[in-house]
C-alpha atoms as a PDB file:
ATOM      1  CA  UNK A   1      -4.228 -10.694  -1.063  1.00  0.00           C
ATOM      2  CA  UNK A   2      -2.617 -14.027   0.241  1.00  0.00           C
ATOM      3  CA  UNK A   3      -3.479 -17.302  -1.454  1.00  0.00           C
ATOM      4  CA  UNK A   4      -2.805 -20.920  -1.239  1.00  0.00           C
ATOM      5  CA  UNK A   5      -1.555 -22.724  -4.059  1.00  0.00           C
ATOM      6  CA  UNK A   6      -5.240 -24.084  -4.835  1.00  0.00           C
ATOM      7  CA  UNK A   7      -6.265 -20.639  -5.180  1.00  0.00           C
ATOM      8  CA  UNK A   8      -8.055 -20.400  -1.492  1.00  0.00           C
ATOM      9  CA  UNK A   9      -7.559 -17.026   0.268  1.00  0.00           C
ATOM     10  CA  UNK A  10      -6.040 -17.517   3.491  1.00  0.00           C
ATOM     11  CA  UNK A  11      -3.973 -14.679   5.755  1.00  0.00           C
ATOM     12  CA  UNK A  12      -4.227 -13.060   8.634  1.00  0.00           C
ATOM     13  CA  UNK A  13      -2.105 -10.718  10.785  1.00  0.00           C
ATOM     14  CA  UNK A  14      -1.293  -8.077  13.025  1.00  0.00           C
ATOM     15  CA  UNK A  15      -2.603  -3.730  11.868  1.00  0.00           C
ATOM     16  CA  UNK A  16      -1.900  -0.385  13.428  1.00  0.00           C
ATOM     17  CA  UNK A  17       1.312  -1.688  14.680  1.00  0.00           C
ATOM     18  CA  UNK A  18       3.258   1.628  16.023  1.00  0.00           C
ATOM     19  CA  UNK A  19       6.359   2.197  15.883  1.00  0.00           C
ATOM     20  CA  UNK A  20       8.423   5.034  17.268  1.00  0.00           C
ATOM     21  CA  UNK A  21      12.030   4.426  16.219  1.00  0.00           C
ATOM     22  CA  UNK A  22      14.689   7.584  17.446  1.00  0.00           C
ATOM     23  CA  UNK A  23      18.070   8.059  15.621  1.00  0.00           C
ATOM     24  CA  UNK A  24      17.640   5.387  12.732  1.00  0.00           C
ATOM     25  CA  UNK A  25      20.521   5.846   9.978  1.00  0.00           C
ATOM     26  CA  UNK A  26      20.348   9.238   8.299  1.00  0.00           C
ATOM     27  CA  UNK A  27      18.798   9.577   4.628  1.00  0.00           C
ATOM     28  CA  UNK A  28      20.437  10.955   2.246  1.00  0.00           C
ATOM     29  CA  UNK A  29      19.531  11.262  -1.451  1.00  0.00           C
ATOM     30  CA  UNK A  30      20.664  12.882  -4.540  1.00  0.00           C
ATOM     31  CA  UNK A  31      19.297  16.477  -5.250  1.00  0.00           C
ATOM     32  CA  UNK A  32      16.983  17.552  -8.087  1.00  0.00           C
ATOM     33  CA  UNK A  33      16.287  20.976  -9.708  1.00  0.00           C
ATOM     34  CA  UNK A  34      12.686  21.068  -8.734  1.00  0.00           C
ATOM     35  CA  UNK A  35      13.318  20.426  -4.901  1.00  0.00           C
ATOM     36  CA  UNK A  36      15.596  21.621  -1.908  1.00  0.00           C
ATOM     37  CA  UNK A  37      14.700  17.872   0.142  1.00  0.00           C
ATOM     38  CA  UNK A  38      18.571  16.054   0.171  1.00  0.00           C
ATOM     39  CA  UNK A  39      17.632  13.910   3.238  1.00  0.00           C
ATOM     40  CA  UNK A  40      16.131  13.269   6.272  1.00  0.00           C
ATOM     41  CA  UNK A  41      18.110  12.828   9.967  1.00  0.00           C
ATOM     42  CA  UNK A  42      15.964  10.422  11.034  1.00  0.00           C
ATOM     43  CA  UNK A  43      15.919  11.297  14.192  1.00  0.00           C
ATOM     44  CA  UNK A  44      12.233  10.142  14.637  1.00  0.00           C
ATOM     45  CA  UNK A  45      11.818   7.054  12.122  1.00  0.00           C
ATOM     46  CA  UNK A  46       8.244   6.267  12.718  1.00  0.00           C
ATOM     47  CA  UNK A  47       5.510   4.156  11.222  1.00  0.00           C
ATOM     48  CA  UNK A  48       2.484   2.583  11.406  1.00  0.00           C
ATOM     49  CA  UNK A  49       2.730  -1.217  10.345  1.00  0.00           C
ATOM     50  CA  UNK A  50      -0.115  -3.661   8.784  1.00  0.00           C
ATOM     51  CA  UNK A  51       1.653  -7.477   8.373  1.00  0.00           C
ATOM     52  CA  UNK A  52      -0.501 -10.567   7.194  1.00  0.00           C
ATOM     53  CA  UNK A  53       1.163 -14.163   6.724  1.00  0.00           C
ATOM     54  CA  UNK A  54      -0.453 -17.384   4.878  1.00  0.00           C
ATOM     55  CA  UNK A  55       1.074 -20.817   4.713  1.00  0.00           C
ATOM     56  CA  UNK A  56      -0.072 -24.363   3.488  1.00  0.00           C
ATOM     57  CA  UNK A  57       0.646 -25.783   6.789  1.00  0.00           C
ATOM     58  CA  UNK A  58      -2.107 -22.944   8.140  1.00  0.00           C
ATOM     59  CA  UNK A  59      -4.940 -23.984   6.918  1.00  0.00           C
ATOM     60  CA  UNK A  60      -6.051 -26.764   9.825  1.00  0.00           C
ATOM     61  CA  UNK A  61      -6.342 -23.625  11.839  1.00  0.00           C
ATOM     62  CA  UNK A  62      -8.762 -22.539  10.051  1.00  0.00           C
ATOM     63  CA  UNK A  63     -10.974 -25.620   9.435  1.00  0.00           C
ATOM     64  CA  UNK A  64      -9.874 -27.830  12.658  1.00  0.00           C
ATOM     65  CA  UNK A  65      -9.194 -25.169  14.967  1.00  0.00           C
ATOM     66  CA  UNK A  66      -5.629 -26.818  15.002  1.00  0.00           C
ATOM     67  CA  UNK A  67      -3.474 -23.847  16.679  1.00  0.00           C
ATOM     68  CA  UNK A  68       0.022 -25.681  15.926  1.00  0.00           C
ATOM     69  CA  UNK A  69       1.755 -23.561  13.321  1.00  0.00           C
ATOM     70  CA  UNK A  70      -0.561 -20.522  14.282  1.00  0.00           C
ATOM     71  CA  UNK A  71       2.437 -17.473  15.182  1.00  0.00           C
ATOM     72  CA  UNK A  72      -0.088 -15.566  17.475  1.00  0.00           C
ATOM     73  CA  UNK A  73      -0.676 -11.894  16.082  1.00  0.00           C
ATOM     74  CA  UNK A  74       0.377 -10.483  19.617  1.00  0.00           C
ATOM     75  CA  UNK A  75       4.378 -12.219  18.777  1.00  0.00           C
ATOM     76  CA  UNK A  76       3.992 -10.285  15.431  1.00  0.00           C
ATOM     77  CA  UNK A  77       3.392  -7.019  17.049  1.00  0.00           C
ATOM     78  CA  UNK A  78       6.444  -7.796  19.430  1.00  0.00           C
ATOM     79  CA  UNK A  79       8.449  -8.807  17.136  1.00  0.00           C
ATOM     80  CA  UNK A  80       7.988  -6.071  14.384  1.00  0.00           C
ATOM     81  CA  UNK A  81       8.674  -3.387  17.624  1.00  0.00           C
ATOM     82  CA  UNK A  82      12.005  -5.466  18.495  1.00  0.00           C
ATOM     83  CA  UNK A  83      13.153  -5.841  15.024  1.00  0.00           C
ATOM     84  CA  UNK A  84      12.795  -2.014  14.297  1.00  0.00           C
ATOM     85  CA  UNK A  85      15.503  -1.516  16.661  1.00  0.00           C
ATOM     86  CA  UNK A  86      18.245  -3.582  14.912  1.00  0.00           C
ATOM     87  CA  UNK A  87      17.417  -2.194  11.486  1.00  0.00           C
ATOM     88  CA  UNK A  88      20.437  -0.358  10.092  1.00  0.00           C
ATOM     89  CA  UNK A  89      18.962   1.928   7.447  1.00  0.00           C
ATOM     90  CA  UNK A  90      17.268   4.651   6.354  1.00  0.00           C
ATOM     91  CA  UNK A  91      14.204   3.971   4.301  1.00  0.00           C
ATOM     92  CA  UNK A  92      10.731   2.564   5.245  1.00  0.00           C
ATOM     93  CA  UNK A  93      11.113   0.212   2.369  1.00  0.00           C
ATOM     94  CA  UNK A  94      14.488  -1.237   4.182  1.00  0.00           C
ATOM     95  CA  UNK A  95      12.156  -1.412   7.307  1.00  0.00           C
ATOM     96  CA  UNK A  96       9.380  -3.773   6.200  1.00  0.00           C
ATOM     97  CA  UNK A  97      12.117  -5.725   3.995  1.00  0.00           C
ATOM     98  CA  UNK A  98      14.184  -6.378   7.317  1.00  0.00           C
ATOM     99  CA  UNK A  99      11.348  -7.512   9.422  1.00  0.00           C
ATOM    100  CA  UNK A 100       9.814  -9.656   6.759  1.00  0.00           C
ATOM    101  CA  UNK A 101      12.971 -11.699   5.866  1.00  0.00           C
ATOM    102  CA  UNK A 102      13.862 -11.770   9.632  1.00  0.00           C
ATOM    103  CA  UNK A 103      10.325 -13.009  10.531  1.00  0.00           C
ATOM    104  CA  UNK A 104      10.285 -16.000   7.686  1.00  0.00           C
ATOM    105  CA  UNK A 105      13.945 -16.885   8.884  1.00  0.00           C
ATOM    106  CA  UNK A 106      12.599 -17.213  12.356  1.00  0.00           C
ATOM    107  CA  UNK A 107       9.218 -19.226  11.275  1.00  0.00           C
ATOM    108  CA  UNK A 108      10.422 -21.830   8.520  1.00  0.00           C
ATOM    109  CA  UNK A 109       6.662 -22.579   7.962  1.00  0.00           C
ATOM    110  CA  UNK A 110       5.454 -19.361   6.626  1.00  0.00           C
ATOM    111  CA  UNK A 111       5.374 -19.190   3.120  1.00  0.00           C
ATOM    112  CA  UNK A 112       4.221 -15.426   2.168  1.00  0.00           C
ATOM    113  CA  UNK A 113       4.186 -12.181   3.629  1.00  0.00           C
ATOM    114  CA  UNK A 114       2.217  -9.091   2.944  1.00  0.00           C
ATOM    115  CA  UNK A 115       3.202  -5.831   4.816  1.00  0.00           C
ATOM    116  CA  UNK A 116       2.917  -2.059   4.530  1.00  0.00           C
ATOM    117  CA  UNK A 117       3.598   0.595   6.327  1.00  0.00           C
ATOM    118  CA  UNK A 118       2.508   4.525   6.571  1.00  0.00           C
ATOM    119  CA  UNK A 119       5.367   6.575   7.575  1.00  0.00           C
ATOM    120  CA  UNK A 120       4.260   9.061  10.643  1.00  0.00           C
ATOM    121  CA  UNK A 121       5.933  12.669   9.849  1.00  0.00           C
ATOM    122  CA  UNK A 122       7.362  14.433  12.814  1.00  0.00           C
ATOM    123  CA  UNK A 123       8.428  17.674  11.500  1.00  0.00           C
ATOM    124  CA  UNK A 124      11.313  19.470  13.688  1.00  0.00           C
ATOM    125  CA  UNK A 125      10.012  22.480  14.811  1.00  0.00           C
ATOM    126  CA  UNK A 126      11.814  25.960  14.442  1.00  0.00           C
ATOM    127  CA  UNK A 127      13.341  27.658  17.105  1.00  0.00           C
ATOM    128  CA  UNK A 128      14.857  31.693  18.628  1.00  0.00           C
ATOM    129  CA  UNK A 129      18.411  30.965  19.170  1.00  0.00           C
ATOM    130  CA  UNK A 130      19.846  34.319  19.552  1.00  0.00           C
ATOM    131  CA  UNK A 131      19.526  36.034  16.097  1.00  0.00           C
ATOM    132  CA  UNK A 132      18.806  33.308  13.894  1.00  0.00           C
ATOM    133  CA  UNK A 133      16.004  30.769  13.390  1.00  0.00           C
ATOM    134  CA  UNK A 134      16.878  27.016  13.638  1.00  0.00           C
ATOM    135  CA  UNK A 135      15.251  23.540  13.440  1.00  0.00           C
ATOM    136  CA  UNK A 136      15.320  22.136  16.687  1.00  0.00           C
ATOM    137  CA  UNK A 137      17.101  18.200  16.995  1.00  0.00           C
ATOM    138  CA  UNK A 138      14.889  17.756  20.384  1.00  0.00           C
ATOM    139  CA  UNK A 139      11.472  19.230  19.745  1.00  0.00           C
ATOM    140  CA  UNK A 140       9.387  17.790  16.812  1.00  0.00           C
ATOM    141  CA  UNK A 141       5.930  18.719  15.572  1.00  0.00           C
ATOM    142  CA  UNK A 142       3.612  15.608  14.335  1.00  0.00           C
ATOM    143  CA  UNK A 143       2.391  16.141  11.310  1.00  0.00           C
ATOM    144  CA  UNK A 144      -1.357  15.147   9.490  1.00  0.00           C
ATOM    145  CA  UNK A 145      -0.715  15.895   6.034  1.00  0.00           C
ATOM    146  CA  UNK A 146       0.292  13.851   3.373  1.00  0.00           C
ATOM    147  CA  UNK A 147       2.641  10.827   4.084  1.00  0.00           C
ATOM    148  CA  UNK A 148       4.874   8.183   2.334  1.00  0.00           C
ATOM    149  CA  UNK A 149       4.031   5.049   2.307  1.00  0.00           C
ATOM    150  CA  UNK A 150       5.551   1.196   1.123  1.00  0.00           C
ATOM    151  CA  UNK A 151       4.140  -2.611   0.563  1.00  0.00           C
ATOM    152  CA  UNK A 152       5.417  -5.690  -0.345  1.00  0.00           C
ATOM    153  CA  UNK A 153       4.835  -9.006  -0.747  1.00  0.00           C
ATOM    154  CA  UNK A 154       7.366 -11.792  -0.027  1.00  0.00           C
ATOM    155  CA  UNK A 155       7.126 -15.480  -1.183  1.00  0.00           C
ATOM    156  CA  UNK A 156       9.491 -18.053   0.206  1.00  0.00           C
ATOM    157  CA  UNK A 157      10.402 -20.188  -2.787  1.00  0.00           C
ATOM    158  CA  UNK A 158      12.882 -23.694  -2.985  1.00  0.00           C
ATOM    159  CA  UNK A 159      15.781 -21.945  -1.948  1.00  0.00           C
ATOM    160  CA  UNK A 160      15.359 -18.708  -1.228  1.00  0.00           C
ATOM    161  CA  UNK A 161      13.231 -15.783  -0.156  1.00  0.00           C
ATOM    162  CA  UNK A 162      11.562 -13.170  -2.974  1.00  0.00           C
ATOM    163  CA  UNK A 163      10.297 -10.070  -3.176  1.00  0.00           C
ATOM    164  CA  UNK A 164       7.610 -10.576  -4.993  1.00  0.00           C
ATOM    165  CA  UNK A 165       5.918  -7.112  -5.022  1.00  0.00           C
ATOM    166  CA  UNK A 166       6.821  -3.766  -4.157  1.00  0.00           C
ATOM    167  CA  UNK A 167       5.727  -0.299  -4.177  1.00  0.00           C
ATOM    168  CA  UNK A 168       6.143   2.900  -2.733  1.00  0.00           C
ATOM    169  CA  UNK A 169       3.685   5.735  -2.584  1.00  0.00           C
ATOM    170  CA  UNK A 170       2.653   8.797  -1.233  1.00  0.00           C
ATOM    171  CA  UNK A 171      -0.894   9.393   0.217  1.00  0.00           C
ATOM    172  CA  UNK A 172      -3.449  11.429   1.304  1.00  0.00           C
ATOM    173  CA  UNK A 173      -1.802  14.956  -0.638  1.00  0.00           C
ATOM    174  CA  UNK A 174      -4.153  17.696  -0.518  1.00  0.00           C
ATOM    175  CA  UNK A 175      -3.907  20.674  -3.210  1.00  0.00           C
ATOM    176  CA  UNK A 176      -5.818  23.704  -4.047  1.00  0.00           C
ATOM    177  CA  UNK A 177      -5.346  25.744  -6.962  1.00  0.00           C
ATOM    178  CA  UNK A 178      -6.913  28.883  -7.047  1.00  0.00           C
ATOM    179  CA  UNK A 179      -6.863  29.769 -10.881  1.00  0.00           C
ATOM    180  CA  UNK A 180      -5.373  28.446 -13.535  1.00  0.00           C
ATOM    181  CA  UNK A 181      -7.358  25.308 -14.381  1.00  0.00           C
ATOM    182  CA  UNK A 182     -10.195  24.744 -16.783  1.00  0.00           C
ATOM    183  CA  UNK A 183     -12.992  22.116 -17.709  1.00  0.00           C
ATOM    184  CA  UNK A 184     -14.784  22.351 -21.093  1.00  0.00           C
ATOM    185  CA  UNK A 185     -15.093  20.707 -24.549  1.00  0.00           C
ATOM    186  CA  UNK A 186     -16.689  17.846 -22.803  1.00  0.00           C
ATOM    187  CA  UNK A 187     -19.966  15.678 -24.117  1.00  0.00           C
ATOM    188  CA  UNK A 188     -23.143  17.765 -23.470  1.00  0.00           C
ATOM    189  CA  UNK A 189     -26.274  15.971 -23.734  1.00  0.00           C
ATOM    190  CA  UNK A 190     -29.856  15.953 -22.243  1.00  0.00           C
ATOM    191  CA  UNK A 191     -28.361  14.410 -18.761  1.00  0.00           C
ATOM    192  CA  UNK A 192     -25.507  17.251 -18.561  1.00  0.00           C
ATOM    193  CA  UNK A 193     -25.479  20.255 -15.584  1.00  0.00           C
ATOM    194  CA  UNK A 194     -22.791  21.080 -15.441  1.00  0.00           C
ATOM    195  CA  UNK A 195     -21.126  24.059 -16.887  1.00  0.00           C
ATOM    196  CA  UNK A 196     -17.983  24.638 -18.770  1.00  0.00           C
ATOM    197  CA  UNK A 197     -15.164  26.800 -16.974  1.00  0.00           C
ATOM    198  CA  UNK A 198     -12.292  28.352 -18.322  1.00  0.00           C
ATOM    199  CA  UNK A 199     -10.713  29.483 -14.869  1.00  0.00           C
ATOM    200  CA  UNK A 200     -11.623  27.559 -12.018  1.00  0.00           C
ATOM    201  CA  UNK A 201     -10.394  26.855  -8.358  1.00  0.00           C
ATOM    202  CA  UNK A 202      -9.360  23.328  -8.998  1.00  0.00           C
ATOM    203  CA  UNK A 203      -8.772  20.927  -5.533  1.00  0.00           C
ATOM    204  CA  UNK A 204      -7.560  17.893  -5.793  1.00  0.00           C
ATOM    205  CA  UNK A 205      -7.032  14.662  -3.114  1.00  0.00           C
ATOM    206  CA  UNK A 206      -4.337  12.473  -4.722  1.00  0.00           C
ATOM    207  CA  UNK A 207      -2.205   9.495  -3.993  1.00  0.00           C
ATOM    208  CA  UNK A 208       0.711   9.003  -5.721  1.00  0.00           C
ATOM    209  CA  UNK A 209       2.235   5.257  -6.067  1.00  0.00           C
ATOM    210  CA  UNK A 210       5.813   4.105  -8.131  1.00  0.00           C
ATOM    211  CA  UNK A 211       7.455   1.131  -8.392  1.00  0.00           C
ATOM    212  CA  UNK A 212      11.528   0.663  -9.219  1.00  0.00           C
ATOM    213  CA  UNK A 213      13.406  -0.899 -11.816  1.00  0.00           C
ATOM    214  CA  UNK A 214      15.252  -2.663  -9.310  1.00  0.00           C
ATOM    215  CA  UNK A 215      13.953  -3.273  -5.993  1.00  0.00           C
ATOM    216  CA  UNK A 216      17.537  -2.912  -4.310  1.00  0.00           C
ATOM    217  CA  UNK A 217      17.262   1.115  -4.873  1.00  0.00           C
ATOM    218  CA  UNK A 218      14.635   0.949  -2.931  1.00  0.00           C
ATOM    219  CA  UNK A 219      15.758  -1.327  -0.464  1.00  0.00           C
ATOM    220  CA  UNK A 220      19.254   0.573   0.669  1.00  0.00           C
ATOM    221  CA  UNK A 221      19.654   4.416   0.091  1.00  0.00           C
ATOM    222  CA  UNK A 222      23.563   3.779  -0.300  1.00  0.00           C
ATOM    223  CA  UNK A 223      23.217   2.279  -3.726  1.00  0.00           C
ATOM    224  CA  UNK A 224      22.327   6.220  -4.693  1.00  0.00           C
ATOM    225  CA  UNK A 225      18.742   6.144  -6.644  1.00  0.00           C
ATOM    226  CA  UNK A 226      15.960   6.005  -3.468  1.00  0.00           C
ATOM    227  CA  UNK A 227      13.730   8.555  -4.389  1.00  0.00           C
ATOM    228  CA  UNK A 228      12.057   9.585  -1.471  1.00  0.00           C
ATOM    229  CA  UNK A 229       8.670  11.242  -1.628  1.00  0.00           C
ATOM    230  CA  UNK A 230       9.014  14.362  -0.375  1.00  0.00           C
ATOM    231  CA  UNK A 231      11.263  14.906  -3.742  1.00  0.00           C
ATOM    232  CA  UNK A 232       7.933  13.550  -5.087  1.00  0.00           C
ATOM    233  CA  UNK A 233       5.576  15.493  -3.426  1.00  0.00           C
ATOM    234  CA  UNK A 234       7.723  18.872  -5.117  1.00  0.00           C
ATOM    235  CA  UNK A 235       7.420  17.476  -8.676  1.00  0.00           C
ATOM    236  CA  UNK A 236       3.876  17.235  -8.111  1.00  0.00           C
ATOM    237  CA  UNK A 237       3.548  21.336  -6.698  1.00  0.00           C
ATOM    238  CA  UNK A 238       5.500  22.251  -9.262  1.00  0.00           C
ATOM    239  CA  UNK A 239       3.920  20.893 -12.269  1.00  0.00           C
ATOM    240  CA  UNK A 240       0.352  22.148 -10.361  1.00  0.00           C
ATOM    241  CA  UNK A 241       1.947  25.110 -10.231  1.00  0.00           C
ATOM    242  CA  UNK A 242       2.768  25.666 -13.412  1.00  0.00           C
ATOM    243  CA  UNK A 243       0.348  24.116 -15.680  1.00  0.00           C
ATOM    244  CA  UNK A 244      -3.297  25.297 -17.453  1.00  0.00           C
ATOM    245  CA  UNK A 245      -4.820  22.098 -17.013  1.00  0.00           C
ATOM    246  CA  UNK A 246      -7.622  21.006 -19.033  1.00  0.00           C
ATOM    247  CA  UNK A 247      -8.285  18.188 -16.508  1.00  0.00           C
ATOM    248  CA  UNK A 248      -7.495  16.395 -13.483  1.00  0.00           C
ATOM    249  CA  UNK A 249      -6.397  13.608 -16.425  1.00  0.00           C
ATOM    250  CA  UNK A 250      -4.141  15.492 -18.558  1.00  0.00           C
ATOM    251  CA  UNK A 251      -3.093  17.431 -14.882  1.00  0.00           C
ATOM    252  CA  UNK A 252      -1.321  13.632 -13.491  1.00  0.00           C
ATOM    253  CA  UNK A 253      -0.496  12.785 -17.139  1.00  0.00           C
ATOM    254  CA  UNK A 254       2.128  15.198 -16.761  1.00  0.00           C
ATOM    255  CA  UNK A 255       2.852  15.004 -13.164  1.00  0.00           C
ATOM    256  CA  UNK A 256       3.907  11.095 -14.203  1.00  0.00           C
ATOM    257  CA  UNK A 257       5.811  11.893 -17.220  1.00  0.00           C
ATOM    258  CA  UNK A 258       7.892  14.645 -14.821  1.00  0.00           C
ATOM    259  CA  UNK A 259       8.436  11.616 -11.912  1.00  0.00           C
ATOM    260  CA  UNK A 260       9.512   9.259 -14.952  1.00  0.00           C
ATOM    261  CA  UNK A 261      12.116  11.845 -16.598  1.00  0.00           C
ATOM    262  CA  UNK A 262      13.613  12.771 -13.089  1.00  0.00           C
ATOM    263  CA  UNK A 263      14.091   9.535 -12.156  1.00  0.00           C
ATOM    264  CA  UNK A 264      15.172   6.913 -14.923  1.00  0.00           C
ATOM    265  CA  UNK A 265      15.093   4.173 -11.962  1.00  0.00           C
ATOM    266  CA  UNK A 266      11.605   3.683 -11.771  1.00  0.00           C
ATOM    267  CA  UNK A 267       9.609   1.569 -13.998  1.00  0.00           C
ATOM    268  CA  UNK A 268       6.264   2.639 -13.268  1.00  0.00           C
ATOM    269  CA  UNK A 269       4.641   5.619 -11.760  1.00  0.00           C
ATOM    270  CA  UNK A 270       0.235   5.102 -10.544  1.00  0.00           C
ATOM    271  CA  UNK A 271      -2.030   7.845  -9.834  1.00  0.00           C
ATOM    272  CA  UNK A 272      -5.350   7.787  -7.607  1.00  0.00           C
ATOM    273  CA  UNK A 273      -7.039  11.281  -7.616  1.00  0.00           C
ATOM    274  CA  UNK A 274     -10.409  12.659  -6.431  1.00  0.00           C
ATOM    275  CA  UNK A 275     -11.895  16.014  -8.078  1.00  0.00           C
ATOM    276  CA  UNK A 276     -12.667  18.233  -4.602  1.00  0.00           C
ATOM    277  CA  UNK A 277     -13.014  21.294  -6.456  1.00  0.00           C
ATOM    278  CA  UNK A 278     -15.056  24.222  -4.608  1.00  0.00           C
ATOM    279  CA  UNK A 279     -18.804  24.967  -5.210  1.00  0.00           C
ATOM    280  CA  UNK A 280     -18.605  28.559  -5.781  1.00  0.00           C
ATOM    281  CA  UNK A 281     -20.933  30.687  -4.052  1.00  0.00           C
ATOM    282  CA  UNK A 282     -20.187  33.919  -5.216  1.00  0.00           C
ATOM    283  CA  UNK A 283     -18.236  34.630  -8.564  1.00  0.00           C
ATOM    284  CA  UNK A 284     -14.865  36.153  -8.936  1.00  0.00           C
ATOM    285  CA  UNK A 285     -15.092  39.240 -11.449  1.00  0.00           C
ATOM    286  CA  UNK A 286     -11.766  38.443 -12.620  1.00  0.00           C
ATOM    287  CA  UNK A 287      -9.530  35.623 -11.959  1.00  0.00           C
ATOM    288  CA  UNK A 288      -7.280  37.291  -8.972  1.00  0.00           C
ATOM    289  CA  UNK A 289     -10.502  39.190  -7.391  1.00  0.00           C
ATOM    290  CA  UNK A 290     -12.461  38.383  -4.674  1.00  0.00           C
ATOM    291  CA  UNK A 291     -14.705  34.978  -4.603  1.00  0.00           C
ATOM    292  CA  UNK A 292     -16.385  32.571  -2.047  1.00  0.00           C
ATOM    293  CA  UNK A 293     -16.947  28.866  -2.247  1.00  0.00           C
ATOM    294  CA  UNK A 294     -18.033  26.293  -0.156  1.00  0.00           C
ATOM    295  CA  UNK A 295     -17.135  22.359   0.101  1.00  0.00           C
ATOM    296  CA  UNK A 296     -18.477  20.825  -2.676  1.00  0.00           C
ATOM    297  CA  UNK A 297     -21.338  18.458  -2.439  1.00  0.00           C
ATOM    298  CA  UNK A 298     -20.955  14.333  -2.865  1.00  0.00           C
ATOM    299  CA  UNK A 299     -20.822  12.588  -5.281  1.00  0.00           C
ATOM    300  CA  UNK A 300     -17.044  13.034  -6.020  1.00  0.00           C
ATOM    301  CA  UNK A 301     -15.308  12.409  -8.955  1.00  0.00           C
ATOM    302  CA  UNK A 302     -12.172  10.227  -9.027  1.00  0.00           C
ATOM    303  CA  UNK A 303      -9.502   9.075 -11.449  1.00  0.00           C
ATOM    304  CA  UNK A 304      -6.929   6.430 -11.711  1.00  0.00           C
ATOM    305  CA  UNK A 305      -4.022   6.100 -14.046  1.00  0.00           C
ATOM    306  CA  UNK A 306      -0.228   4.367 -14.705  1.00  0.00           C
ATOM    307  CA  UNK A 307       2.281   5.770 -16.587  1.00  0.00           C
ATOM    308  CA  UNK A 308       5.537   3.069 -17.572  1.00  0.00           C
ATOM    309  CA  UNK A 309       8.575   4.043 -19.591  1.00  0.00           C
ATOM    310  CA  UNK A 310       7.266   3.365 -22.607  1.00  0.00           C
ATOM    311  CA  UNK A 311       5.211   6.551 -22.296  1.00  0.00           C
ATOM    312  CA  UNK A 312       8.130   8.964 -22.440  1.00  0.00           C
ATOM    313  CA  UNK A 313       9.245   6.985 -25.471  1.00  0.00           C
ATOM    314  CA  UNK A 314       5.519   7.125 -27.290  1.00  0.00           C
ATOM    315  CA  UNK A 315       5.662  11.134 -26.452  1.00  0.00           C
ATOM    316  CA  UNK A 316       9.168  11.687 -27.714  1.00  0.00           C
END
């Protein structure tokens, strides 16, 4: 959130800007055991942009109605669209750095930016050419499941602009396990219902956030340590996949030590999960036979942890 330097919270901006960029600067990032992903052609580089500004100088718009210094939110949505053409990289994170730099160059008055972005997947779809199965380089399928995301914050300070903030993340991720996670040992008392399981269905809805040592790997993929998040998104399946969890805790504990040891550039790794897990309707008699469950009913329950280096030090 934007402040002045009293403290007052003052912003406002421009949300659900579109943008539908074609043949942007192809990704490409190291590889890692646990995933095939080794880049992205970017031949749909496409995102949906919130941007907020505050200044000193702002404020008489506000309280006078003085329109002066007031950059109308319609010239922000024109001028992220423009600016996304003349970006030369490959990363969201490059994106919203371009445009925000470029936008306090152009108005000396504005003093901070806040802006984020949700990348839109287009997934190429896969195509009959004689024999063999391709991805097509024309046809693309647009895709509702999870997404990567970026923010950050920019202050404009004596003699230079600063990042200020910055993280990357990826949202909205969706997973269903359908044995191989348990729940018991927990406090039982006269207000407790529920019962203990040994070999559940677990589903989860989890967002997935990390910050870098350096905000220049995030910034441009040619310095060699982006990590994008679809390598993110397989550390995650993986570690699902092969864990007996205990808990949705001890289940992202392990996910963020994983995403810390694979990548030694990132400071910080944040977790925001929601327990989804099936109401079952009719019992399995073992774990791999036959069972029915339905959506579960609300309230949910939801978690939130960080994990920083100093974790994988502590558990050495």
């Amino acid at each position: 959130m934007l402040k002045l330097r009293s403290g007052r919270t003052l912003y406002y901006g421009k949300g659900d800007v579109l943008s539908y960029r074609t043949y942007a600067i192809p990704l490409s990032v190291k590889s890692i055991p646990q995933s095939t992903y080794t880049g992205d052609p970017n031949i749909i580089f496409a995102h949906n942009i919130t941007f907020s500004v505050s200044s000193e100088v702002l404020l008489t718009s506000f309280t006078e109605g003085d329109n002066a210094q007031v950059v109308a939110t319609d010239s922000m949505k024109n001028f992220i669209l423009r600016q996304t053409a003349h970006y030369e990289g490959s990363t969201t994170e490059g994106l919203l750095a371009f445009i925000s730099e470029r936008f306090m160059e152009r108005y000396s008055h504005i003093d901070a930016i806040e802006i984020r972005a949700d990348r839109l997947p287009f997934n190429s779809v896969t195509i009959a050419e004689g024999s063999s199965w391709n991805d097509s380089q024309l046809v693309f399928r647009r895709s509702h499941n999870e997404h990567a995301s970026a923010s950050q914050k920019w202050i404009r300070t004596a003699n230079s602009l600063q990042l200020a903030e910055h993280e990357s993340a990826l949202s909205h991720i969706q997973l269903i396990k359908v044995r191989g996670s348990s729940f018991y040992g927990f406090v039982r008392d006269e207000y407790t219902t529920l019962p203990e399981s040994y070999d559940r269905p677990l589903f989860i809805f989890l967002h997935i956030f990390w910050t870098y040592e350096h905000a220049e790997d995030a910034l441009d993929s040619r310095r060699g340590n982006y990590v994008p998040s679809e390598q993110i998104h397989d550390l995650a399946h993986t570690l699902f996949h092969l864990a007996n969890s205990p808990s949705i805790q001890y289940l992202i504990y392990q996910i963020g030590k994983s995403i810390l040891t694979t990548f030694p550039q990132l400071s910080e790794v944040r977790f925001e999960s929601n327990n989804r897990t099936w109401e079952t309707v009719m019992e399995p008699e073992h774990s791999a036979a036959a069972g029915v469950f339905t959506e579960p009913r609300p309230p949910y329950g939801f978690q939130g942890f960080t994990l920083t280096r100093a974790d994988l030090i502590e558990g050495e």
